[in-house]
C-alpha atoms as a PDB file:
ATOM      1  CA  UNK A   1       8.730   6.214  22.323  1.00  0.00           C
ATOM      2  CA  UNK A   2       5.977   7.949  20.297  1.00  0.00           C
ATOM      3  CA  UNK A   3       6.711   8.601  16.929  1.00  0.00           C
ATOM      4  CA  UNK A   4       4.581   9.780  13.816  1.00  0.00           C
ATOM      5  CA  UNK A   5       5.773  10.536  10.106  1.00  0.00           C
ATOM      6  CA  UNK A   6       3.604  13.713   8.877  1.00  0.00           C
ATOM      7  CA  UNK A   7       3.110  12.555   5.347  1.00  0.00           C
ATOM      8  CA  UNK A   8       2.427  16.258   4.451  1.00  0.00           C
ATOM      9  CA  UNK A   9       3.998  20.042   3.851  1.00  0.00           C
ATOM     10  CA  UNK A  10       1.576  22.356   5.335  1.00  0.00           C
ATOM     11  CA  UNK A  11       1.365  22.580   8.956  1.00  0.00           C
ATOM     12  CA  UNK A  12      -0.918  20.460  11.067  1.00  0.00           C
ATOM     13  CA  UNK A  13      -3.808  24.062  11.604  1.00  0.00           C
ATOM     14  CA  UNK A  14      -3.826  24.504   7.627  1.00  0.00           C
ATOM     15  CA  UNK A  15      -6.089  22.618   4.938  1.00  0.00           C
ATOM     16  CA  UNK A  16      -4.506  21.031   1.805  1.00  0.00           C
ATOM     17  CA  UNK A  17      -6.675  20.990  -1.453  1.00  0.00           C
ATOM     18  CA  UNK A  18      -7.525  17.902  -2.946  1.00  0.00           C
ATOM     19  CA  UNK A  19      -7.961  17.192  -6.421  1.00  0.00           C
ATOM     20  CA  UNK A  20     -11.967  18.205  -6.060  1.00  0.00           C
ATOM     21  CA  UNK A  21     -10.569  21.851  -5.331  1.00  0.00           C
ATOM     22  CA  UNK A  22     -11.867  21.358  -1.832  1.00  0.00           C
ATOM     23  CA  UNK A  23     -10.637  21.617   1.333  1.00  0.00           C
ATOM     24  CA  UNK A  24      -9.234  18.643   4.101  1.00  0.00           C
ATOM     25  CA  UNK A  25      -8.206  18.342   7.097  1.00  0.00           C
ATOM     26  CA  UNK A  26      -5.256  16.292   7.344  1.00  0.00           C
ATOM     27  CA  UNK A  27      -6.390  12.164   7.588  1.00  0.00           C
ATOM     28  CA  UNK A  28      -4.807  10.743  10.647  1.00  0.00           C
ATOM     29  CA  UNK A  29      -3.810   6.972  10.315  1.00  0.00           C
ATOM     30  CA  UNK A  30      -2.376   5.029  13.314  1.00  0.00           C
ATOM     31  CA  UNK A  31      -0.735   2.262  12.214  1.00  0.00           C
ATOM     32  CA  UNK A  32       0.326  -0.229  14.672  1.00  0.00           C
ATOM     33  CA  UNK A  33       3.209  -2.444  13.604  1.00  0.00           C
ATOM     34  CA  UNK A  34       6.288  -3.572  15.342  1.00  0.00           C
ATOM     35  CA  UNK A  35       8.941  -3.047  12.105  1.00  0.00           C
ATOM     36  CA  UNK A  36      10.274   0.185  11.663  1.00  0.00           C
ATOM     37  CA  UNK A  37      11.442  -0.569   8.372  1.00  0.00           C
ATOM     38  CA  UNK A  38       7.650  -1.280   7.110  1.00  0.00           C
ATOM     39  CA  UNK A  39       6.252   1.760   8.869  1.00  0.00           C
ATOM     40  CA  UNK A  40       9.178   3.881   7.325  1.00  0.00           C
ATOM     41  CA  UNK A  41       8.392   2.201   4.018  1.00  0.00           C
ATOM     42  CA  UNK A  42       4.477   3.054   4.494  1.00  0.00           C
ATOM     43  CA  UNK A  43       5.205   6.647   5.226  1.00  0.00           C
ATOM     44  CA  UNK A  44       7.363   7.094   2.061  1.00  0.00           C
ATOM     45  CA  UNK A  45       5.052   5.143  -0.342  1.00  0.00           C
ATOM     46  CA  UNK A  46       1.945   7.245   0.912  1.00  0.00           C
ATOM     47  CA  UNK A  47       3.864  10.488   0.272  1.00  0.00           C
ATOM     48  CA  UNK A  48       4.819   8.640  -3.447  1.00  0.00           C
ATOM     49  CA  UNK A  49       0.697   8.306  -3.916  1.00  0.00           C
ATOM     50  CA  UNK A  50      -0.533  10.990  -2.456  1.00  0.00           C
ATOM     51  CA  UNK A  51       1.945  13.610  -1.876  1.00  0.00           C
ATOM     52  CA  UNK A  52       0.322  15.145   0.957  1.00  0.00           C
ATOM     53  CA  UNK A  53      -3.169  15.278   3.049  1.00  0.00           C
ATOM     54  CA  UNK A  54      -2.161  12.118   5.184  1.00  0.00           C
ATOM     55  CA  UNK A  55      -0.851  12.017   8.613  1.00  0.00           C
ATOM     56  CA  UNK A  56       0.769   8.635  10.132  1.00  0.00           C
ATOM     57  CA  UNK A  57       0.869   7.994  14.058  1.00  0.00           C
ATOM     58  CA  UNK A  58       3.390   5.152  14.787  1.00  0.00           C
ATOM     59  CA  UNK A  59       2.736   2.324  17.342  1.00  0.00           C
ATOM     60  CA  UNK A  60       5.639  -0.603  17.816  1.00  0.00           C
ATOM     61  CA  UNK A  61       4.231  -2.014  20.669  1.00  0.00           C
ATOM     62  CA  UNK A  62       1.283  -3.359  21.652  1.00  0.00           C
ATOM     63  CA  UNK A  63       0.892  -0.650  24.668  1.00  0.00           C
ATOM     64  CA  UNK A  64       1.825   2.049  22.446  1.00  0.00           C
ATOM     65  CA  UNK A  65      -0.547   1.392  19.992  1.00  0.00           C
ATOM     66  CA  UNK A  66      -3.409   1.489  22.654  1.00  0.00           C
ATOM     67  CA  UNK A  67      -2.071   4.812  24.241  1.00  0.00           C
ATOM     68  CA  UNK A  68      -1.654   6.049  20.878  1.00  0.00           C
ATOM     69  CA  UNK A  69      -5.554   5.109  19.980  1.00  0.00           C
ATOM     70  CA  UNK A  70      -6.754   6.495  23.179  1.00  0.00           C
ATOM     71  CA  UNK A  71      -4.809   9.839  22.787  1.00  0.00           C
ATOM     72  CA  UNK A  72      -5.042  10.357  19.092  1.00  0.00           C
ATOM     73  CA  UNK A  73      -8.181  12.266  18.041  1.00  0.00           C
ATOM     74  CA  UNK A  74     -10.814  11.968  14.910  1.00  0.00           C
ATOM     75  CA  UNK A  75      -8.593   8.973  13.459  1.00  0.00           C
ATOM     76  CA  UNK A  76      -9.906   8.259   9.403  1.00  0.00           C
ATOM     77  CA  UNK A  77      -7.810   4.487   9.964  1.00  0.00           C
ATOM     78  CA  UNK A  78      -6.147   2.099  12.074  1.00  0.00           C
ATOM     79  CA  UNK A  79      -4.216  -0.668  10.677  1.00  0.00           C
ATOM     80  CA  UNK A  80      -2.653  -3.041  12.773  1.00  0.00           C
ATOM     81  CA  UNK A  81      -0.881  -6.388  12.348  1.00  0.00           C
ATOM     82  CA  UNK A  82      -1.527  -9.867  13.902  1.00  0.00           C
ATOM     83  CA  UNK A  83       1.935 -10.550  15.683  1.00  0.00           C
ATOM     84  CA  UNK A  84       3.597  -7.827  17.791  1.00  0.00           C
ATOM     85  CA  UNK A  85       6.231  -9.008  17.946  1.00  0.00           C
ATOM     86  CA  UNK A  86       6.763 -12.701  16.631  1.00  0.00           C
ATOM     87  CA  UNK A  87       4.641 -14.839  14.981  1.00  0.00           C
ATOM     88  CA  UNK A  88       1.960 -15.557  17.522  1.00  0.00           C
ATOM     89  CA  UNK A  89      -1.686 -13.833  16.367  1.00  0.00           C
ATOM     90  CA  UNK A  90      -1.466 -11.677  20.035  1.00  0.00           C
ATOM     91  CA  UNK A  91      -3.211  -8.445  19.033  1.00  0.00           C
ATOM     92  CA  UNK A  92      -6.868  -9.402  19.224  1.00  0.00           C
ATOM     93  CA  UNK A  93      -7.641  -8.259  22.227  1.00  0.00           C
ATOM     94  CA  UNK A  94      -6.287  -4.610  20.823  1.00  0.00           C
ATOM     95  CA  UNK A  95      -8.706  -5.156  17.621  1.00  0.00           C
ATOM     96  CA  UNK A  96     -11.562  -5.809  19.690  1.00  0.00           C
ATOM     97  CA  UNK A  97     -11.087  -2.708  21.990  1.00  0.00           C
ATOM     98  CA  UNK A  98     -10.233  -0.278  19.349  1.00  0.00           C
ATOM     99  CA  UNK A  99     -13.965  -1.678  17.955  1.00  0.00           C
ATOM    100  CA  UNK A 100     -15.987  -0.367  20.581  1.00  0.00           C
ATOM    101  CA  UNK A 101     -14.568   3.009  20.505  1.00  0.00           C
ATOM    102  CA  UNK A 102     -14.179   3.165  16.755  1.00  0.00           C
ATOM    103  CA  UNK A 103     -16.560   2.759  13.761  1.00  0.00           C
ATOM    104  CA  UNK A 104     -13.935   3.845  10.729  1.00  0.00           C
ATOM    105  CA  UNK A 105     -11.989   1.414   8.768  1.00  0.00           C
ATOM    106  CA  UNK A 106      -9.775  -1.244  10.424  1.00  0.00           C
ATOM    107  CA  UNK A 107      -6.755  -2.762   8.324  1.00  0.00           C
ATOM    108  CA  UNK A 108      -5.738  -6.367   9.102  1.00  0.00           C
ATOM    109  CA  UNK A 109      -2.101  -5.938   8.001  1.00  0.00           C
ATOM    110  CA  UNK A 110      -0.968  -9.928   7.148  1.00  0.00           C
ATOM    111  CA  UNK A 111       0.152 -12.369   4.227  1.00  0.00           C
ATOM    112  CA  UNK A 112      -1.067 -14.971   6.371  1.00  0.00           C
ATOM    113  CA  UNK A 113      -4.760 -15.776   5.388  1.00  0.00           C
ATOM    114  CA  UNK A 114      -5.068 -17.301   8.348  1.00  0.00           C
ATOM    115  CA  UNK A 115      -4.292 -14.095  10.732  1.00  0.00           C
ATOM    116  CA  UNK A 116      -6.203 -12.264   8.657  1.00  0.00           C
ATOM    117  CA  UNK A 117      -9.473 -14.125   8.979  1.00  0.00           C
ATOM    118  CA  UNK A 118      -9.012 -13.525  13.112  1.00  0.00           C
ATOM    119  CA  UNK A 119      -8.441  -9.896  12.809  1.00  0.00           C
ATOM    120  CA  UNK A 120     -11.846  -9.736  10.484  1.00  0.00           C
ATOM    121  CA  UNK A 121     -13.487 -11.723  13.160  1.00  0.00           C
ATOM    122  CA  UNK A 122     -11.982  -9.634  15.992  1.00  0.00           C
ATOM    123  CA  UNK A 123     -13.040  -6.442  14.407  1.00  0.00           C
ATOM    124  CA  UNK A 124     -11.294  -5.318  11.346  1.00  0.00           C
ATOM    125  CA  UNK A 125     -13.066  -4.871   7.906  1.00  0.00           C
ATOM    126  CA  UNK A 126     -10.381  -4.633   5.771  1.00  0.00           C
ATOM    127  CA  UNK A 127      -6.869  -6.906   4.677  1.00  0.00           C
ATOM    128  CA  UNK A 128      -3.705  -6.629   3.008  1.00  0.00           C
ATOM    129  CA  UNK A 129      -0.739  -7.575   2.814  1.00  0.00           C
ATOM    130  CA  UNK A 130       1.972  -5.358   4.714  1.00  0.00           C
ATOM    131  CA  UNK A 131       3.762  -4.731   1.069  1.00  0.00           C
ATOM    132  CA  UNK A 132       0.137  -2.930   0.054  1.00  0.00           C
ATOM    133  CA  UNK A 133      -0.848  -0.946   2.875  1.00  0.00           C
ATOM    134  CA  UNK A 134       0.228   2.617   1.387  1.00  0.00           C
ATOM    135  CA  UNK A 135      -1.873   1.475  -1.831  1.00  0.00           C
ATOM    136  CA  UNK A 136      -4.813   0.280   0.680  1.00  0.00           C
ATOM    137  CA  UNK A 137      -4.984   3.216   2.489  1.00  0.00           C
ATOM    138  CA  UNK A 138      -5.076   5.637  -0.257  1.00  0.00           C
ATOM    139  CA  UNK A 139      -7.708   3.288  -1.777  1.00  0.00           C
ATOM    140  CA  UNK A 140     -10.023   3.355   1.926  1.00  0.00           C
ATOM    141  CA  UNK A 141      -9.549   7.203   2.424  1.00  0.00           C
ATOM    142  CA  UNK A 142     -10.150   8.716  -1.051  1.00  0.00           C
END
């Protein structure tokens, strides 16, 4: 099941302002995490920073994270977490394929210092822990 939380009021064809007094297109983030309760919490703490201007594509699986990659077009992030699901580091392979077709920022979403070393070395350039992702993102895409 696809899902994605627009993080924004004006219809996808519009521009929002930003504080500059110029004009954006929305910033499309695919964040691939298998806890609905931490994307859900993402969405809402990005619309608490930023009110608007930023566009969330859900991934719970694996799979749908990779369709969603492939499908989704001129993406400012991707932030993805180590274990999906469980607690075994099995999203690698994703990191590494998402690298070769994508030069923008790459979150490691982990507490584990450990996980997030291997996503760095897989392809990500960026951490954080899953409780400062909204705060991260705002902080990669201003």
């Amino acid at each position: 099941v696809e899902q994605s939380v627009r993080v924004r009021v004006s219809p996808p064809a519009q521009t929002a302002t930003n504080k500059q007094g110029g004009c954006d297109l929305a910033k499309k983030v695919l964040v691939i995490d298998d806890d609905k309760i931490w994307q859900d919490l993402w969405a809402r703490g990005l619309t608490r920073l930023v009110g608007s201007d930023i566009v969330i594509y859900k991934a719970l699986t694996i799979e749908e994270g990779e369709k969603r990659f492939f499908t989704s077009s001129k993406l400012a992030a991707v932030a993805i977490d180590a274990c999906i699901p469980g607690s075994v580091v099995n999203t690698l392979p994703l990191v590494k394929k998402i690298r070769e077709h994508f030069s923008g920022p790459m979150i490691a979403i982990s507490s584990i210092e450990t996980y997030q070393k291997k996503l760095i070395e897989a392809g990500c350039n960026y951490t954080c822990e899953k409780g400062r992702l909204a705060q991260k993102l705002v902080e990669i895409l201003r």
